[in-house]
Protein backbone atom coordinates (compact mmCIF):
# COMPACT_ATOMS: atom_id res chain seq x y z
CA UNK A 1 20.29 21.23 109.14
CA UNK A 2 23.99 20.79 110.86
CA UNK A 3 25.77 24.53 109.64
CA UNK A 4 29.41 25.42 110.25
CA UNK A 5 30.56 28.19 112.10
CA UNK A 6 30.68 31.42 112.01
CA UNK A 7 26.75 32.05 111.06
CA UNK A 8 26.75 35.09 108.96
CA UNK A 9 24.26 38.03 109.11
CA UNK A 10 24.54 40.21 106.26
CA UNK A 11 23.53 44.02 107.15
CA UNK A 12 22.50 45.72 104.13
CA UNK A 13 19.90 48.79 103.57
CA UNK A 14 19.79 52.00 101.68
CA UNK A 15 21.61 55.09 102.01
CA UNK A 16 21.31 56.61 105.52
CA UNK A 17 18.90 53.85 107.15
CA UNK A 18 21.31 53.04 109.67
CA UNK A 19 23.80 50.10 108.56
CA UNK A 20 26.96 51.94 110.33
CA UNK A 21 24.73 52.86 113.42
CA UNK A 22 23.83 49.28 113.97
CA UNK A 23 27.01 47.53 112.76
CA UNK A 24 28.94 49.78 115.43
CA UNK A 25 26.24 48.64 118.22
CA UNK A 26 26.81 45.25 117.28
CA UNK A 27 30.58 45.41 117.14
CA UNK A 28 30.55 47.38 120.60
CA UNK A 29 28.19 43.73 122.22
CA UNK A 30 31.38 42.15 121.11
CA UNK A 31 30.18 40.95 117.77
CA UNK A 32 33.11 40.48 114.77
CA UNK A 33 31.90 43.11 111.94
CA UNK A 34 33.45 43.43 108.48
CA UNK A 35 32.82 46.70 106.79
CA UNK A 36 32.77 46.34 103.00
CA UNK A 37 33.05 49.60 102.07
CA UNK A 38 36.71 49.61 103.87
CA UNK A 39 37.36 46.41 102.16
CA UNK A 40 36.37 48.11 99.11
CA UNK A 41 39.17 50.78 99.79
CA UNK A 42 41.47 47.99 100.15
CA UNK A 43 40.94 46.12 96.99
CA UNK A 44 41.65 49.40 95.36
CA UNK A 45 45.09 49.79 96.58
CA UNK A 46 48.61 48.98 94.24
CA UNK A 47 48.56 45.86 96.35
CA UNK A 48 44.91 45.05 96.19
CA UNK A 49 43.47 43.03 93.50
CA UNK A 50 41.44 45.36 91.74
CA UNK A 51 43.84 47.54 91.04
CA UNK A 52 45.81 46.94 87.85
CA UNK A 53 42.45 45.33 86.63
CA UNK A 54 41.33 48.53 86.72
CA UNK A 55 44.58 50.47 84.97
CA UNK A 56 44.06 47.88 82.27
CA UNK A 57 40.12 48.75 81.85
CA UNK A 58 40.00 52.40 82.35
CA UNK A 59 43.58 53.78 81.22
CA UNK A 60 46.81 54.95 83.16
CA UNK A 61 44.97 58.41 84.04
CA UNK A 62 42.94 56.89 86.91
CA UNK A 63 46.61 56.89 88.29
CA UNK A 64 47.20 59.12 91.03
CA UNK A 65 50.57 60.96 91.39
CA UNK A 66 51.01 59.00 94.46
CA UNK A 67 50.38 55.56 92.39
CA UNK A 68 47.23 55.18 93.86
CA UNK A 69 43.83 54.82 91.93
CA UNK A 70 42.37 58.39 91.57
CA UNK A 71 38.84 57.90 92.80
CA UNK A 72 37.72 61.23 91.67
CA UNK A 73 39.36 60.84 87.79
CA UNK A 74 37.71 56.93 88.41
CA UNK A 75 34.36 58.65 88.99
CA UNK A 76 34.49 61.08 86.15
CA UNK A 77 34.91 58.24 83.59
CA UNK A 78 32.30 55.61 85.28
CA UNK A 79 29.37 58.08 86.13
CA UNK A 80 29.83 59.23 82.82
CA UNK A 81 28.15 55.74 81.28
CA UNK A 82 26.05 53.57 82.90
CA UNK A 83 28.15 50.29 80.91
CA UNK A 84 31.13 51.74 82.69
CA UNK A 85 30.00 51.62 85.95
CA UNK A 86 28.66 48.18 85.23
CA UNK A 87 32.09 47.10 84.23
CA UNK A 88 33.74 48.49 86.84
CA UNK A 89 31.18 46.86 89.35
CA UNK A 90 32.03 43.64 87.30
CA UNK A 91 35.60 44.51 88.21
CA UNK A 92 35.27 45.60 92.23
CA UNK A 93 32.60 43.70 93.24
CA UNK A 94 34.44 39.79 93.21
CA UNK A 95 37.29 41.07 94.51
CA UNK A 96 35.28 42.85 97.65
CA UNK A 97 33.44 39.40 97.85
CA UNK A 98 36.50 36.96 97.92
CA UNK A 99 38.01 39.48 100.10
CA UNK A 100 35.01 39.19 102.82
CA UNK A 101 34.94 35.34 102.30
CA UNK A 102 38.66 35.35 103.19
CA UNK A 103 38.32 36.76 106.83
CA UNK A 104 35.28 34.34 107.04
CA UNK A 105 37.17 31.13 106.12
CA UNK A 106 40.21 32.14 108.68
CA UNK A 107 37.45 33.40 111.55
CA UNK A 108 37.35 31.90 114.76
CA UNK A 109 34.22 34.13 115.85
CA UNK A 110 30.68 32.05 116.28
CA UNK A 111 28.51 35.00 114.37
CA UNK A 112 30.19 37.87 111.74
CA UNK A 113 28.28 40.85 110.86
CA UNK A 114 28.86 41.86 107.37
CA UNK A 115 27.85 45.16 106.56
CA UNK A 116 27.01 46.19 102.93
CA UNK A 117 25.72 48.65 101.15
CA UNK A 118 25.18 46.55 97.70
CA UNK A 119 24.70 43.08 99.10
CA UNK A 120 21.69 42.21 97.14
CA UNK A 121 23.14 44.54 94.34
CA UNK A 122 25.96 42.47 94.03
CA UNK A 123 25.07 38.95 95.06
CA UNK A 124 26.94 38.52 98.17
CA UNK A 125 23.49 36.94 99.65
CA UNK A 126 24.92 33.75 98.57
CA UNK A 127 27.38 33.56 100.83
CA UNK A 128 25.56 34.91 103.74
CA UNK A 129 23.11 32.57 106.33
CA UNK A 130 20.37 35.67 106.98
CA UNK A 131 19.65 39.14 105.36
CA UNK A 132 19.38 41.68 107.66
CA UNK A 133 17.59 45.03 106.33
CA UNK A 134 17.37 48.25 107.46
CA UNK A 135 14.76 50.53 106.14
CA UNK A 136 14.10 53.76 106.54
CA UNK A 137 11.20 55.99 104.72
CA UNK A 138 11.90 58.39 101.89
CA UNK A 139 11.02 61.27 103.47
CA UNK A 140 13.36 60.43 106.59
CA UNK A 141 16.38 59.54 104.24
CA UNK A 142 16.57 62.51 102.00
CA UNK A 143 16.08 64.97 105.43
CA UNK A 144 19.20 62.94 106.73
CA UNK A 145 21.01 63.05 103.71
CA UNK A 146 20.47 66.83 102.80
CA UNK A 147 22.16 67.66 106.43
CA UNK A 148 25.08 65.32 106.42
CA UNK A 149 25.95 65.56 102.55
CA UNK A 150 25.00 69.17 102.60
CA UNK A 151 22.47 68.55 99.74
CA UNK A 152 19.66 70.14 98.37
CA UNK A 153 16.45 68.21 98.92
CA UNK A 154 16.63 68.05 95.09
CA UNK A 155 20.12 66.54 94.81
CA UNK A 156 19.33 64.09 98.06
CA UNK A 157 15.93 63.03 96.20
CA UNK A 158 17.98 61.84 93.23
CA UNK A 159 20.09 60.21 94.74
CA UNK A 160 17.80 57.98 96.53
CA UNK A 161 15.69 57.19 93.65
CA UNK A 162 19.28 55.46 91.91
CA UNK A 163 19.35 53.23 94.29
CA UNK A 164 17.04 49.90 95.42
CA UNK A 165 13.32 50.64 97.08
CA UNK A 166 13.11 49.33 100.50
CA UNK A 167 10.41 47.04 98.95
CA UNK A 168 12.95 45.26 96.26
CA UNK A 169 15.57 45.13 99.31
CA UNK A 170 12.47 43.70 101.74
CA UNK A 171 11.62 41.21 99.39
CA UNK A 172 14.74 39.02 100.07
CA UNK A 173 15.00 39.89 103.96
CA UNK A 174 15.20 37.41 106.97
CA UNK A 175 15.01 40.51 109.52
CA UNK A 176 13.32 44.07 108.49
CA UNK A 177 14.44 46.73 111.44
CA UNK A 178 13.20 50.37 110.41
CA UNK A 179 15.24 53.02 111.65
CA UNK A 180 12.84 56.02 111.72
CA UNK A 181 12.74 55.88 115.62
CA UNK A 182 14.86 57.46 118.24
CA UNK A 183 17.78 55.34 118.14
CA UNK A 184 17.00 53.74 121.46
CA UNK A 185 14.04 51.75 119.87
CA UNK A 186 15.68 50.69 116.77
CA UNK A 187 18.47 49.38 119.11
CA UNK A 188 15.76 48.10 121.21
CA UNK A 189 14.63 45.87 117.69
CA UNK A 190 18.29 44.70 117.11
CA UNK A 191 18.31 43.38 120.34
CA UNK A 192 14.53 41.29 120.18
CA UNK A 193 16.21 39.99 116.61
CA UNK A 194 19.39 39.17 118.23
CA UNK A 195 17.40 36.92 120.81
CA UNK A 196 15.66 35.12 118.00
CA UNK A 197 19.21 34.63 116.71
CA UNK A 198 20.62 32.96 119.79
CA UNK A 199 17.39 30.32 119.60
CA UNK A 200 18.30 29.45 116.18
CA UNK A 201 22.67 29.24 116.71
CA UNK A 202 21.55 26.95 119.89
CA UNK A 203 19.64 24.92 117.70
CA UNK A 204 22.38 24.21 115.16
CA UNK A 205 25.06 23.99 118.00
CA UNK A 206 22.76 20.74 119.17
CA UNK A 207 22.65 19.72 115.31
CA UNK A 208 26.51 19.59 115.11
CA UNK A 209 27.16 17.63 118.12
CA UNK A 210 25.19 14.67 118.09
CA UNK A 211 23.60 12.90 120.79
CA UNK A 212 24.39 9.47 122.38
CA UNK A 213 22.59 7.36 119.88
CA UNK A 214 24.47 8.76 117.21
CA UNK A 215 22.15 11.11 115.59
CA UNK A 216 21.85 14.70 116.13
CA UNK A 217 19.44 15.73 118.99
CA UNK A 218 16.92 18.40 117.83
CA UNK A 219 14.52 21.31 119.20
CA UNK A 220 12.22 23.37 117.05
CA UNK A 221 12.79 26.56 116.05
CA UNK A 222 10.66 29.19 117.87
């Protein structure tokens, strides 16, 4: 099927499996890479489109002294509930995603990497051409997130277990990559994907420009 350019991967898994690691190594082979979570920041600002959406919904005291949005006072209210943190995911969550869609529609790159934490949470799989995943076991993800969030293995464990199982997020993946290797062999496994990826952009390069007889020349997908 013809597709226009750029081809999107979206980069999702769960907490420390290795999404920044990976987006970074991608971004330093010269690959375009849109961070969500600094999007996110973005959409939160008195300029950003979130942001009196959010005054309106949760109150003037989520208003910094600096006019900004008070994450901390914003947290407070929305952990507090689970229906506020749904609303205020009802809130963020379309403004992140018409955000990312922007730099899409005005890209000039052949592939994007968009990296997100809640892709499948949210729905942004809709507007991406694969689903990347990266996985990493339990065991490996609370020892990583005890020493960089100073947690205790307690604290770590819960918040794993509020979040989606590798299976749920595997279930809707083009490309699984685990990261409990040295970093060398998941990088090593980005790289056999990536050459997978190159057959199939070829492919839809030769669908897009068609051949002499008029119709589009094809070659199977390996």
């Amino acid at each position: 099927v013809p597709h226009k350019f750029p081809y999107v991967i979206g980069l999702t898994g769960g907490i420390c499996s290795g999404k920044s690691t990976i987006s970074n190594y991608l971004k330093d082979k010269g690959f375009e890479t849109i961070d969500c979570d600094k999007i996110g920041h973005q959409v939160y600002q008195p300029e950003g489109p979130a942001y009196q959406l959010l005054i309106d919904e949760f109150g003037e005291e989520i208003v910094g002294e600096d006019g900004s949005i008070n994450r901390r006072a914003l947290g407070g209210i929305v952990f507090s509930a689970e229906s506020k943190m749904k609303r205020l995911n009802e809130i963020v969550w379309p403004c992140i995603a018409n955000a990312v869609k922007a730099v899409i529609e005005s890209s000039s790159s052949e592939l994007i990497v968009v990296e997100a934490a809640v892709m499948l949470e949210a729905g942004w799989q809709t507007f991406v051409d694969e689903v990347w995943v990266m996985t990493v076991s339990p065991d490996e993800a609370i020892k990583r997130l005890s020493e960089r969030n100073k947690l205790s293995t307690e604290d770590a464990e819960k918040r794993l277990k509020s979040q989606m199982t590798n299976t749920e997020r595997c279930s809707h993946a083009d490309i699984i990559v685990c990261s409990d290797w040295e970093q060398s062999v998941t990088r090593s496994f980005i790289d056999k994907a990536w050459e997978g990826l190159s057959e199939r952009i070829e492919y839809y390069k030769i669908c897009q420009n068609p051949g002499r007889n008029g119709h589009s020349a094809l070659i199977p997908l390996l």
